[in-house]
N, C-alpha and C. Protein backbone atom coordinates (compact mmCIF):
# COMPACT_ATOMS: atom_id res chain seq x y z
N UNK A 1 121.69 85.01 82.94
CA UNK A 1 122.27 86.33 83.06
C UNK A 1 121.20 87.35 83.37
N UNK A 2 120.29 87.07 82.86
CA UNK A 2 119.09 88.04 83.32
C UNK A 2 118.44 88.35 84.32
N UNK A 3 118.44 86.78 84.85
CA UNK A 3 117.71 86.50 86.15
C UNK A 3 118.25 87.00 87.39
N UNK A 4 120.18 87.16 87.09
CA UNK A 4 121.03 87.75 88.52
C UNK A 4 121.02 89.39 87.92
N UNK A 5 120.50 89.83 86.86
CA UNK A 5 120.75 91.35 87.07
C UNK A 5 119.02 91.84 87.53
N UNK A 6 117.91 90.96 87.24
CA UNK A 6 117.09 91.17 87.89
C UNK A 6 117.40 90.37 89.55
N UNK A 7 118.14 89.88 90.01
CA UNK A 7 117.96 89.58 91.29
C UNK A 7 118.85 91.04 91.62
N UNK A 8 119.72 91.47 91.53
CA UNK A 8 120.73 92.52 92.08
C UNK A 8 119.67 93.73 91.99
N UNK A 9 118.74 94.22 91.01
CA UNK A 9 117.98 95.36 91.21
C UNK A 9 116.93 95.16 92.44
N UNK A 10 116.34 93.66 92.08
CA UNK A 10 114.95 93.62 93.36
C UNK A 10 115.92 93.73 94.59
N UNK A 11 117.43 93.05 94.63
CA UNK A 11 117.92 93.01 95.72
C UNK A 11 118.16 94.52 96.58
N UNK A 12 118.85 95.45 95.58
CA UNK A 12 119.02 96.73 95.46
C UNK A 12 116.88 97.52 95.79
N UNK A 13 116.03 97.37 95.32
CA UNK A 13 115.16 97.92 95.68
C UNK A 13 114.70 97.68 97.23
N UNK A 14 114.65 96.45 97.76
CA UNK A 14 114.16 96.13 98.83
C UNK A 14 115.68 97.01 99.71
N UNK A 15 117.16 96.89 99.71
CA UNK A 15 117.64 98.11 100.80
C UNK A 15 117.01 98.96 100.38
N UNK A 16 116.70 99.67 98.97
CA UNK A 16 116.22 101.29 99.41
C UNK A 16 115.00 101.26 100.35
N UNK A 17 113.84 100.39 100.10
CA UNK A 17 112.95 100.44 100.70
C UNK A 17 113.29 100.46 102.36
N UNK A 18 114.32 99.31 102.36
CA UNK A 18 114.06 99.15 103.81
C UNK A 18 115.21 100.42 104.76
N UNK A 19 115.94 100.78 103.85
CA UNK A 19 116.98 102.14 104.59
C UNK A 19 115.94 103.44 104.65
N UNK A 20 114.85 103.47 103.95
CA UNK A 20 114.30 104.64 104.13
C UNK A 20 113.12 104.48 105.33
N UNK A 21 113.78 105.66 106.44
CA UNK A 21 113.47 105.45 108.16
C UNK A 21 111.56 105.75 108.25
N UNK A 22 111.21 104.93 109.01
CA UNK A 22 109.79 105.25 109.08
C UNK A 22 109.35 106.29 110.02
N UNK A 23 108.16 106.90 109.74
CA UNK A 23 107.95 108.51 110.51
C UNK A 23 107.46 107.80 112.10
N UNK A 24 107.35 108.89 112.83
CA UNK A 24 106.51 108.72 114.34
C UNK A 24 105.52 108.95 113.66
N UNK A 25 104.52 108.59 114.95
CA UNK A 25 102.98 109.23 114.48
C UNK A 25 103.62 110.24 114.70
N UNK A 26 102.18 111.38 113.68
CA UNK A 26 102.26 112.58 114.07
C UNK A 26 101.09 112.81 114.97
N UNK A 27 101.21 114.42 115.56
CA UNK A 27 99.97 114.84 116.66
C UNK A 27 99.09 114.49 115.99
N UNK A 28 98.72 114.59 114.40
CA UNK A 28 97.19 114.34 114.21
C UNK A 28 96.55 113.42 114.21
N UNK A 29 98.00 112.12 114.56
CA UNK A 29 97.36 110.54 114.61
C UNK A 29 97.37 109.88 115.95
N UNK A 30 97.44 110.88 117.01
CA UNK A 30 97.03 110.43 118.45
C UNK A 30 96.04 110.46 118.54
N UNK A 31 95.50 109.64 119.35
CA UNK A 31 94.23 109.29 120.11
C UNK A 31 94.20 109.70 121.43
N UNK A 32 93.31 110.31 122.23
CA UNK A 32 92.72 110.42 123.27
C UNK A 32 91.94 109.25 124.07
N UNK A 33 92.47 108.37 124.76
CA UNK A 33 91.33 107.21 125.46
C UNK A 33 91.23 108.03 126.87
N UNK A 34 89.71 108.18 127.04
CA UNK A 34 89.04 108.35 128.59
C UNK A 34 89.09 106.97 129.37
N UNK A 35 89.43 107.04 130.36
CA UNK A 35 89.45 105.85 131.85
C UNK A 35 88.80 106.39 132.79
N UNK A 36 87.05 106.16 132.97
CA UNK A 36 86.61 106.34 134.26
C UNK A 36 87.10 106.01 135.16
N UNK A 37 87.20 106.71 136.50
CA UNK A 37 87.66 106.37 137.56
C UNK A 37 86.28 106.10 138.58
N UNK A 38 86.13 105.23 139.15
CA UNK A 38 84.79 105.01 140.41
C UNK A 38 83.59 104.83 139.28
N UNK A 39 82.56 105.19 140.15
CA UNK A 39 81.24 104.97 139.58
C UNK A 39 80.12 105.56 140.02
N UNK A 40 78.73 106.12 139.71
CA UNK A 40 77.79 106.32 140.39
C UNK A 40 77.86 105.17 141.45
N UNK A 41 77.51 104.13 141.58
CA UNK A 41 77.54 103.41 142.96
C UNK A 41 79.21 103.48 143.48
N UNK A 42 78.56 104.37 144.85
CA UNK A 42 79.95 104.42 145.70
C UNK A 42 80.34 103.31 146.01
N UNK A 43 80.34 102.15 145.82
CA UNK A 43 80.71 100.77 146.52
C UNK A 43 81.47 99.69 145.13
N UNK A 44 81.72 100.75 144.51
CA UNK A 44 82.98 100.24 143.11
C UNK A 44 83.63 101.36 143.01
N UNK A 45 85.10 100.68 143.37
CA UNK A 45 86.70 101.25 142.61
C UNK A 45 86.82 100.59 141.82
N UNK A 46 86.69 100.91 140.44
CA UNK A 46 86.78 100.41 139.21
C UNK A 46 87.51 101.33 138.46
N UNK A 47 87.94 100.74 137.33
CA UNK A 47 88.19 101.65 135.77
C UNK A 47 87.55 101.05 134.54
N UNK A 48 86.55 102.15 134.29
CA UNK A 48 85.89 101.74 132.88
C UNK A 48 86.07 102.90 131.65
N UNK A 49 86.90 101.41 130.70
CA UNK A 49 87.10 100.10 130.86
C UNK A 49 87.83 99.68 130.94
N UNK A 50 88.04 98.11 131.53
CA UNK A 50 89.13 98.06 132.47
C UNK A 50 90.66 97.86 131.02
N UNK A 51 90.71 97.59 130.27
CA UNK A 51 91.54 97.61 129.13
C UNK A 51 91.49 98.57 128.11
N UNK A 52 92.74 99.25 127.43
CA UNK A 52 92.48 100.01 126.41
C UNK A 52 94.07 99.66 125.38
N UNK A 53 93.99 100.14 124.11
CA UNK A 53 95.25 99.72 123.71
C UNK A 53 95.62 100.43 122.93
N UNK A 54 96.48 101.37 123.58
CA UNK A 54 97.06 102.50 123.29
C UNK A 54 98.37 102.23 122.54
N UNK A 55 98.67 103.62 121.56
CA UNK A 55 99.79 103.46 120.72
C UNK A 55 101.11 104.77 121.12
N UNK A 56 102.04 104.72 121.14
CA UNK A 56 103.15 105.71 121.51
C UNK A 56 102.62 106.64 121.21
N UNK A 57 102.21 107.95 121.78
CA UNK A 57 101.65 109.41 121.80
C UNK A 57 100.70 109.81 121.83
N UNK A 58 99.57 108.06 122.10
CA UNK A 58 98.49 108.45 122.52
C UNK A 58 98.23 109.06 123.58
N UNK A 59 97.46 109.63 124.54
CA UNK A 59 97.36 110.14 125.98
C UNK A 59 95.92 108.98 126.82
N UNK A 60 96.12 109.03 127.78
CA UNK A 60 94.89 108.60 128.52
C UNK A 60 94.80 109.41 129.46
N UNK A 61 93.38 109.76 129.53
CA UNK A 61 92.85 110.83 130.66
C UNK A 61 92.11 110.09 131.21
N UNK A 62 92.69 109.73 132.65
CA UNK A 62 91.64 109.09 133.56
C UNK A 62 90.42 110.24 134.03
N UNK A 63 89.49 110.25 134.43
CA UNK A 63 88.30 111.03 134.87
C UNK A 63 88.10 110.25 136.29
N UNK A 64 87.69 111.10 137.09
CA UNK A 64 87.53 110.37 138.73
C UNK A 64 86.11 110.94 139.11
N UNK A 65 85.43 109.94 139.22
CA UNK A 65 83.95 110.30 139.97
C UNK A 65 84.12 109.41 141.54
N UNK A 66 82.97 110.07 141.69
CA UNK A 66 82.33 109.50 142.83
C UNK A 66 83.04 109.40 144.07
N UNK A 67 84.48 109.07 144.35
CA UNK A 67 85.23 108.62 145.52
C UNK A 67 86.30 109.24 145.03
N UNK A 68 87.28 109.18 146.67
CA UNK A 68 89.14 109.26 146.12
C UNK A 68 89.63 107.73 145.54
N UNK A 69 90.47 108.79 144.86
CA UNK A 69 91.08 107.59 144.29
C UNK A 69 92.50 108.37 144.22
N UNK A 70 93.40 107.04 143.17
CA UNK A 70 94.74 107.07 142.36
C UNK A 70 94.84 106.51 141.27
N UNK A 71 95.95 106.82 140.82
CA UNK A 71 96.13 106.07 139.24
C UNK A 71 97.56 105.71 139.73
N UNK A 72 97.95 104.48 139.57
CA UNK A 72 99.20 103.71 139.92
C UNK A 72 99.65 102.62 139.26
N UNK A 73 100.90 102.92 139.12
CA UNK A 73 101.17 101.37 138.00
C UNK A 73 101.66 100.28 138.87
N UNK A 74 101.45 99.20 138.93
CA UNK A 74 102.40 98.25 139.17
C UNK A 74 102.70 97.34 138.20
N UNK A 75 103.86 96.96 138.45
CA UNK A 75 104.01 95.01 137.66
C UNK A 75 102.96 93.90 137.56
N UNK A 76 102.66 93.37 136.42
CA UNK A 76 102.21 92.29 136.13
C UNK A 76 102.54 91.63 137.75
N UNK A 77 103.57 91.45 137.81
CA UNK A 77 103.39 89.96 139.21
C UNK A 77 103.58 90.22 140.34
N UNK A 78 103.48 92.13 140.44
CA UNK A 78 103.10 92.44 142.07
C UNK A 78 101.80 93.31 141.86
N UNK A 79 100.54 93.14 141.72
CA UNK A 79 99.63 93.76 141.55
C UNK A 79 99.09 94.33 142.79
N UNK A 80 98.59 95.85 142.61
CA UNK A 80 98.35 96.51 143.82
C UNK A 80 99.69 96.84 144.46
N UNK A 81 101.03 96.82 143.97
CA UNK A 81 102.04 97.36 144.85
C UNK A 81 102.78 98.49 143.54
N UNK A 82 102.66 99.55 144.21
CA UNK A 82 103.22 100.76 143.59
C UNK A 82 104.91 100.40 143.02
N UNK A 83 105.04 100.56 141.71
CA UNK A 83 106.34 100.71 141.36
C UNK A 83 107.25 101.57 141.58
N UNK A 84 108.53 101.34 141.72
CA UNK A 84 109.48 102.33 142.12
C UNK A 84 109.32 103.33 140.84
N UNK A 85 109.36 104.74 140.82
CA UNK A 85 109.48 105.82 139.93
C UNK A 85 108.76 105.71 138.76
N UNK A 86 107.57 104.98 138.77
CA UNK A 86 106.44 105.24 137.44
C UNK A 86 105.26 105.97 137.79
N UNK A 87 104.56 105.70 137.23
CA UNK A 87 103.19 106.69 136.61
C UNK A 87 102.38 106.72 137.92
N UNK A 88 102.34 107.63 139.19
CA UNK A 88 101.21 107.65 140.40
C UNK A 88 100.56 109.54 139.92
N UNK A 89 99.62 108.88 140.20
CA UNK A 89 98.81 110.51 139.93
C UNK A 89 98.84 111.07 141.27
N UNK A 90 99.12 110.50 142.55
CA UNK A 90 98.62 110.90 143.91
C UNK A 90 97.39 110.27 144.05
N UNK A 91 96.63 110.79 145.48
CA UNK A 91 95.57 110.79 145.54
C UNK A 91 94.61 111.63 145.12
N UNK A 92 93.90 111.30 144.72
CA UNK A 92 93.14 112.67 143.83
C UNK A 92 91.08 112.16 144.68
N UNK A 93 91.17 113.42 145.54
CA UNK A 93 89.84 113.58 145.83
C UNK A 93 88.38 113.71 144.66
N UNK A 94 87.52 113.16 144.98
CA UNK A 94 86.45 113.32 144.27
C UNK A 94 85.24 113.28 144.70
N UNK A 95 84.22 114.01 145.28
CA UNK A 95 83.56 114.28 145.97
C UNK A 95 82.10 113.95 144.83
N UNK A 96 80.90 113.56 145.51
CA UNK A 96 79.65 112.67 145.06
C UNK A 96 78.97 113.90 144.56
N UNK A 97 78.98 115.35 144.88
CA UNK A 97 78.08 116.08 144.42
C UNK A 97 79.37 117.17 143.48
N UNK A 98 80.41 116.94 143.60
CA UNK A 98 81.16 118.00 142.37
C UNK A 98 80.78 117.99 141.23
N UNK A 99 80.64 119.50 140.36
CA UNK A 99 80.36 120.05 139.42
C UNK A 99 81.32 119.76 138.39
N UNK A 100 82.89 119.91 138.04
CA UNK A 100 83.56 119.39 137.82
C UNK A 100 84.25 118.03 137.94
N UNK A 101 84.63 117.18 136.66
CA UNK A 101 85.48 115.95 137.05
C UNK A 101 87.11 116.48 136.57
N UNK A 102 87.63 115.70 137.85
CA UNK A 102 88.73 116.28 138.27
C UNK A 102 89.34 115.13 137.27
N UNK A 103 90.64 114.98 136.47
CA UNK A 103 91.71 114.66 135.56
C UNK A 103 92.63 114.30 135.60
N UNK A 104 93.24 113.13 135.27
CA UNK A 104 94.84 113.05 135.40
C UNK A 104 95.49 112.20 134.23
N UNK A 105 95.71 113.08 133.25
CA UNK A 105 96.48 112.45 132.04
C UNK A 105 98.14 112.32 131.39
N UNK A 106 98.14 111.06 131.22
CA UNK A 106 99.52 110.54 130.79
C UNK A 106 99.55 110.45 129.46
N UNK A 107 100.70 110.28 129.05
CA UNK A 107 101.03 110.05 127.68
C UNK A 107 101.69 108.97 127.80
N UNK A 108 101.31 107.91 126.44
CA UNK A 108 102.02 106.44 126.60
C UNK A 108 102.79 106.81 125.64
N UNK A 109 104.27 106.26 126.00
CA UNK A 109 105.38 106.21 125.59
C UNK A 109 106.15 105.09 124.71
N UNK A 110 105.44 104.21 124.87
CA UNK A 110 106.32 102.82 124.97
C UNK A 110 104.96 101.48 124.39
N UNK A 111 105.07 100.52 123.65
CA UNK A 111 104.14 99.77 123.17
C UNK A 111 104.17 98.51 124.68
N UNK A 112 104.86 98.62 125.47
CA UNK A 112 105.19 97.76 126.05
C UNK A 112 103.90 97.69 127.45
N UNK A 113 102.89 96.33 127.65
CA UNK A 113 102.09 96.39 128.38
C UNK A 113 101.95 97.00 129.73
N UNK A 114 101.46 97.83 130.26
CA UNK A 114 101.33 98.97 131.48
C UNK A 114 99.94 98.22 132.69
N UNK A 115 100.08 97.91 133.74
CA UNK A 115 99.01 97.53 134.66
C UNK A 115 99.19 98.63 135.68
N UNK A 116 97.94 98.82 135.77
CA UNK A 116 97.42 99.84 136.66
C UNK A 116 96.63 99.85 137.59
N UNK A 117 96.66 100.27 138.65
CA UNK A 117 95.52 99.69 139.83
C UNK A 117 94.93 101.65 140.91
């Protein structure tokens, strides 16, 4: 008799636990990741580094040196081909002697893996 009115309370504690809804991050628990774009040697289109692992409301600010570039998503199994209606920054000029680095930041939305070229 004891053992089912302690099973009905632990049973009863674990719904409260689990009905009570978990928060978003808040702003103060985003992260900022930088994504170089190019490189001092003009003869790499790169992003460093080439992986980062971002959480829903983090942002990534790509930075663009050295050359033009873009920021473009595609699919895992069409790489290098622009997706219909996702994340393109344009082309974004970047010239070898600018004073300023020019910017283009997103906010990740979604835990779900993102490739970019």
């Amino acid at each position: 008799m004891h053992f089912s009115q302690f099973s009905a309370i632990a049973l009863m504690a674990v719904n409260l636990v689990a009905g009570v809804p978990t928060q978003a991050p808040s702003a103060a628990d985003a992260k900022v990741h930088t994504v170089v774009v190019g490189s001092s040697n003009t003869s790499l289109l790169l992003f460093t580094p080439q992986e980062i692992t971002a959480k829903p409301g983090d942002t990534v600010e790509f930075q663009f040196h050295e050359r033009n570039h873009t920021v473009t998503q595609s699919a895992f199994d069409s790489p290098s081909q622009p997706m219909a209606n996702a994340i393109n920054s344009g082309f974004v000029p970047a010239a070898a002697n600018q004073s300023m680095i020019t910017t283009f930041t997103m906010t990740v939305n979604s835990t779900d893996p993102m490739f970019m070229y």
